[in-house]
Protein backbone atom coordinates (compact mmCIF):
# COMPACT_ATOMS: atom_id res chain seq x y z
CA UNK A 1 0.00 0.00 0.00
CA UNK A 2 0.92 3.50 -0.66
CA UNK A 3 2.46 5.48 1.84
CA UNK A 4 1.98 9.14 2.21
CA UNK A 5 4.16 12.05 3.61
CA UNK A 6 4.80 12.44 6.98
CA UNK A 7 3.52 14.82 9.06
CA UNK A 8 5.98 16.42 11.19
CA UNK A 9 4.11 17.53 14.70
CA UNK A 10 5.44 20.65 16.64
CA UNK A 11 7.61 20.06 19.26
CA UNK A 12 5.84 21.29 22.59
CA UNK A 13 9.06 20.99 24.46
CA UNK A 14 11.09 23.49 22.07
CA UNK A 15 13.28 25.75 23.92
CA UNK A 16 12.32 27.98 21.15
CA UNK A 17 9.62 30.20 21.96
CA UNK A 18 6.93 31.00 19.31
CA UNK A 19 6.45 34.41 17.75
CA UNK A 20 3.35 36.28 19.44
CA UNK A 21 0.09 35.05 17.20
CA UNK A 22 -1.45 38.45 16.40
CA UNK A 23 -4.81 39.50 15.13
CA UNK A 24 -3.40 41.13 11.90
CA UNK A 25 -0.77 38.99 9.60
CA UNK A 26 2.60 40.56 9.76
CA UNK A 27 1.79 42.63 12.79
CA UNK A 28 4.59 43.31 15.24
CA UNK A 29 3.89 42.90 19.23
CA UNK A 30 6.89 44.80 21.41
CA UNK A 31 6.63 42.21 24.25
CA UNK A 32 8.25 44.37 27.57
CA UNK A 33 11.43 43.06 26.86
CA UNK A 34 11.53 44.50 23.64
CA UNK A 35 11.30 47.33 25.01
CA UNK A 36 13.25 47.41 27.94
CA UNK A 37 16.32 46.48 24.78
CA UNK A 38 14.95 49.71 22.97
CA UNK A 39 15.24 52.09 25.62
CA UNK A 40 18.50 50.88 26.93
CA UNK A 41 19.50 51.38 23.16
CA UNK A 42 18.51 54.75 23.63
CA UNK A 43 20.42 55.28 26.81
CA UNK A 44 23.82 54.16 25.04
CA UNK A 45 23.37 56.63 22.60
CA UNK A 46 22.89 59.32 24.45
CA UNK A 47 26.15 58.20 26.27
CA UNK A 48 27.74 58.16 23.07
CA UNK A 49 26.61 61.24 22.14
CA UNK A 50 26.09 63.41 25.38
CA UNK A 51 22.42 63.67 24.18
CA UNK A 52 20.70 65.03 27.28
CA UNK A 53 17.91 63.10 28.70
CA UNK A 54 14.37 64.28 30.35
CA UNK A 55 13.31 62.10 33.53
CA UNK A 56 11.57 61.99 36.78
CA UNK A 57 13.37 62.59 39.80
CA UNK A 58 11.78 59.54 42.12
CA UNK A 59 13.55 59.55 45.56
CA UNK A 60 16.53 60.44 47.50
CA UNK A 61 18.48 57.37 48.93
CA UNK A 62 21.84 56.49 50.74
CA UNK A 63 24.52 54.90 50.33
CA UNK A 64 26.48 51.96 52.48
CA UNK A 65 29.44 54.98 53.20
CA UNK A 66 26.59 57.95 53.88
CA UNK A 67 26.55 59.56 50.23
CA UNK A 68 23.28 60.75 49.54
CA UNK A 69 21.98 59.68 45.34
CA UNK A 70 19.27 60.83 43.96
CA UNK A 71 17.21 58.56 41.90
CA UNK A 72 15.73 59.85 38.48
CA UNK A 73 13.00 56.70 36.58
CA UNK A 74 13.87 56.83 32.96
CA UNK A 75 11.37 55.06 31.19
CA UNK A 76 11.27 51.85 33.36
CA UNK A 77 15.51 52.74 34.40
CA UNK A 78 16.79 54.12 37.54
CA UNK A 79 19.33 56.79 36.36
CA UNK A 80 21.70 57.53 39.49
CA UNK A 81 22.69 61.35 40.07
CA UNK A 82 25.02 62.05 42.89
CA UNK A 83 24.27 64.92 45.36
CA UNK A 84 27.38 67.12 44.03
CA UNK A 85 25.62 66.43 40.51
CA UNK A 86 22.65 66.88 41.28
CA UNK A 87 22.54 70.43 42.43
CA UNK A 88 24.72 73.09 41.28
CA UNK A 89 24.99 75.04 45.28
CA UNK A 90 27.19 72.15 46.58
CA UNK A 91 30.39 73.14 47.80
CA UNK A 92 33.51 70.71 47.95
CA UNK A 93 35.35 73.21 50.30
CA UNK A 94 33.44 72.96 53.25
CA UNK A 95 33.63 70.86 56.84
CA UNK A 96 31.91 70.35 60.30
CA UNK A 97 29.11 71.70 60.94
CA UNK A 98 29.00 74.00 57.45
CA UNK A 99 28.99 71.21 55.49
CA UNK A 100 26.71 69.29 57.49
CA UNK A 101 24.16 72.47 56.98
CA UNK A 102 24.75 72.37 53.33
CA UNK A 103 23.90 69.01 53.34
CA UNK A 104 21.07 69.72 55.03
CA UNK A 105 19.78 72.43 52.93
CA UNK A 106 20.06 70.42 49.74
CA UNK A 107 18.09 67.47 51.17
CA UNK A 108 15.50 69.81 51.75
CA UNK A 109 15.43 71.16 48.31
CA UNK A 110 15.86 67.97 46.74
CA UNK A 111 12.96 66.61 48.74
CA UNK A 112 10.67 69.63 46.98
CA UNK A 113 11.77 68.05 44.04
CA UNK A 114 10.33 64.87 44.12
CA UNK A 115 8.51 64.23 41.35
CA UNK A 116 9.80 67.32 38.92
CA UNK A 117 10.77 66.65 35.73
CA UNK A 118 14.57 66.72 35.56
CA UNK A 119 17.59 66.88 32.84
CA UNK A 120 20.41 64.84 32.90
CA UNK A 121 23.56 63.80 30.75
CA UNK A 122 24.04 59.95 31.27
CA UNK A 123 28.32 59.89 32.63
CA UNK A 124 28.81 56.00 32.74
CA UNK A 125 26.57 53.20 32.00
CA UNK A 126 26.91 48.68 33.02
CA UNK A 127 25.66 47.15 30.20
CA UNK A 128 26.04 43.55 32.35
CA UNK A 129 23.78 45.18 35.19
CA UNK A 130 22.08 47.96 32.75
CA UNK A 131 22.60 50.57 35.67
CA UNK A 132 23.65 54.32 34.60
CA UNK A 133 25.18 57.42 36.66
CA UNK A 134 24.46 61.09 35.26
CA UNK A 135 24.92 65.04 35.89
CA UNK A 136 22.04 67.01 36.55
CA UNK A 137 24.48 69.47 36.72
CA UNK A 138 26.03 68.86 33.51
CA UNK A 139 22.97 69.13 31.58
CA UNK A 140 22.00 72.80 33.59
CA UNK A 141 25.47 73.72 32.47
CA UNK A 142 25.00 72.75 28.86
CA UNK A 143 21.65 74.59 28.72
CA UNK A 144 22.73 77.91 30.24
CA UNK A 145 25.41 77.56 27.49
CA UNK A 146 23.12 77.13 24.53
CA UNK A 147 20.50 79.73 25.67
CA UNK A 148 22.03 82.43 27.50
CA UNK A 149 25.70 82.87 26.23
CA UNK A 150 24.93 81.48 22.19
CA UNK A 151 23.49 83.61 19.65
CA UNK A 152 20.76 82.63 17.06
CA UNK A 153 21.13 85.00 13.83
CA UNK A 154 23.47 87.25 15.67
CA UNK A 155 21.04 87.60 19.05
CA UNK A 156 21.08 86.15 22.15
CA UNK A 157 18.02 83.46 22.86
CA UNK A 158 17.12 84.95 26.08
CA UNK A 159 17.32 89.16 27.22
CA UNK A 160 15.58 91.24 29.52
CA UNK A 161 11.83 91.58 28.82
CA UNK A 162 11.53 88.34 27.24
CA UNK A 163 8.36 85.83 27.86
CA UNK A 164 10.25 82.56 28.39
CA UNK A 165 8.44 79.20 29.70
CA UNK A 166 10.08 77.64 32.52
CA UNK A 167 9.43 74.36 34.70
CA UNK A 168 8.30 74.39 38.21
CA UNK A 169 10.50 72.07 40.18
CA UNK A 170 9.59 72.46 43.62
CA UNK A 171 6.59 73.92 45.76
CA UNK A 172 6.56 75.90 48.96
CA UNK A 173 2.88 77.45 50.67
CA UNK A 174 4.76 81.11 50.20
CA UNK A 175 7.21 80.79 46.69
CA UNK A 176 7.88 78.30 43.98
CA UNK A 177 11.13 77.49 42.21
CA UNK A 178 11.73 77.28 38.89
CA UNK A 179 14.37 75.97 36.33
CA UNK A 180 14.42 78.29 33.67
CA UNK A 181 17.37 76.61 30.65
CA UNK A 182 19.63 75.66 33.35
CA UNK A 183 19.20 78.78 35.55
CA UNK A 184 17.61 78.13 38.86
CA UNK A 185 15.78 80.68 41.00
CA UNK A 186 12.77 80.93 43.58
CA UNK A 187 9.03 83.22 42.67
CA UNK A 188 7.59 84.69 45.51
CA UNK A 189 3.99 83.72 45.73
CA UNK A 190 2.75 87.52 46.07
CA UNK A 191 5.18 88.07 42.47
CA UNK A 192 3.36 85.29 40.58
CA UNK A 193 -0.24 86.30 38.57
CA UNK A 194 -3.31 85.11 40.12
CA UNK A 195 -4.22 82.41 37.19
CA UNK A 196 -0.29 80.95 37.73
CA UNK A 197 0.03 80.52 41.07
CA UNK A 198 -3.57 79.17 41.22
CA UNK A 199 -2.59 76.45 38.42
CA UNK A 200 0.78 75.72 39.26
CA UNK A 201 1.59 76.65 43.37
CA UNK A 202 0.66 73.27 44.35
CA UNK A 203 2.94 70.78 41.92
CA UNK A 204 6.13 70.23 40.38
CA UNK A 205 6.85 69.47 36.21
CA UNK A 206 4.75 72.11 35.38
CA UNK A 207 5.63 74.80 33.44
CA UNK A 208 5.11 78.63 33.80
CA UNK A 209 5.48 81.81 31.65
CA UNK A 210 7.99 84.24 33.02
């Protein structure tokens, strides 16, 4: 008698695993690893290129020798800032009970912070461990280079009398503080308009007309 083909069966125990079925032919599905591969893609290159990067600062945390980190999410990463690049106030020079005040005062900006949208220029990335350390301070520098000391057709970007949008970093009941292209400086509530400070007195990442 005849014998026909055989009919190879799939192999349920295939260490293989099978593309995602979707609804469409030829669709693509970015599974979360995916993903996680494309933004860490991005991350390099913006090593690579000194590309700055826009984040959330999430929390301040400690080291085992006492250094105080901040930690800024990144799309799913935790991008590592160190205090003295974090803020640009910090001073190297100082001991005692100075720099234990300095130390103090940052924390309690920093802690105003939480949850402002931040810049930052990734320094050093482990691609084994896919952790990354950046500047804050870095990117402010960069920024106040571009916009206030750069020309655009022969003019500066930013002069007196100019309406410029900033970002509201941190909150206070009587001022907010603003980052305005890598310049830093604090509103007094009573010096904001009515229709700002009722929209923005009350939250970081915001941004405000100046």
């Amino acid at each position: 008698p005849a014998v026909g083909p055989a009919v190879s069966k799939p192999n349920p125990t295939s260490s293989r695993p099978a593309p995602i079925l979707t609804l469409e032919a030829g669709a693509d599905v970015e599974t979360e690893e995916n993903l996680a591969d494309i933004i860490w893609h991005e991350i390099h290159n913006a090593y690579r290129t000194r590309r700055m990067l826009t984040g959330t600062l999430g929390g301040l945390e400690q080291t085992d020798n006492g250094k105080t980190i901040a930690i800024v999410e990144y799309k799913g990463y935790r991008v590592i800032i160190p205090l003295k690049e974090m803020v640009m106030g910090y001073q190297n020079n100082l001991t005692g009970e100075e720099y234990t005040a300095m130390i103090v005062r940052q924390h309690k900006l920093l802690s105003r912070m939480l949850g402002a949208e931040i810049d930052f220029i990734v320094k050093g990335i482990d691609s084994k461990t896919r952790s990354v350390v950046a500047s804050r301070k870095e990117a402010m520098l960069k920024k106040r280079k571009i916009f206030y000391m750069d020309t655009d057709a022969g003019e500066y970007r930013i002069y007196d009398g100019r309406i410029i949008q900033a970002r509201v970093i941190a909150t206070a009941e009587k001022a907010i503080r603003i980052e305005a292209f890598g310049v830093e400086t604090s509103i007094m509530a009573r010096d904001l308009s009515w229709d700002l400070s009722l929209i923005h007195i009350s939250e970081p990442t915001r941004q405000a007309e100046i």
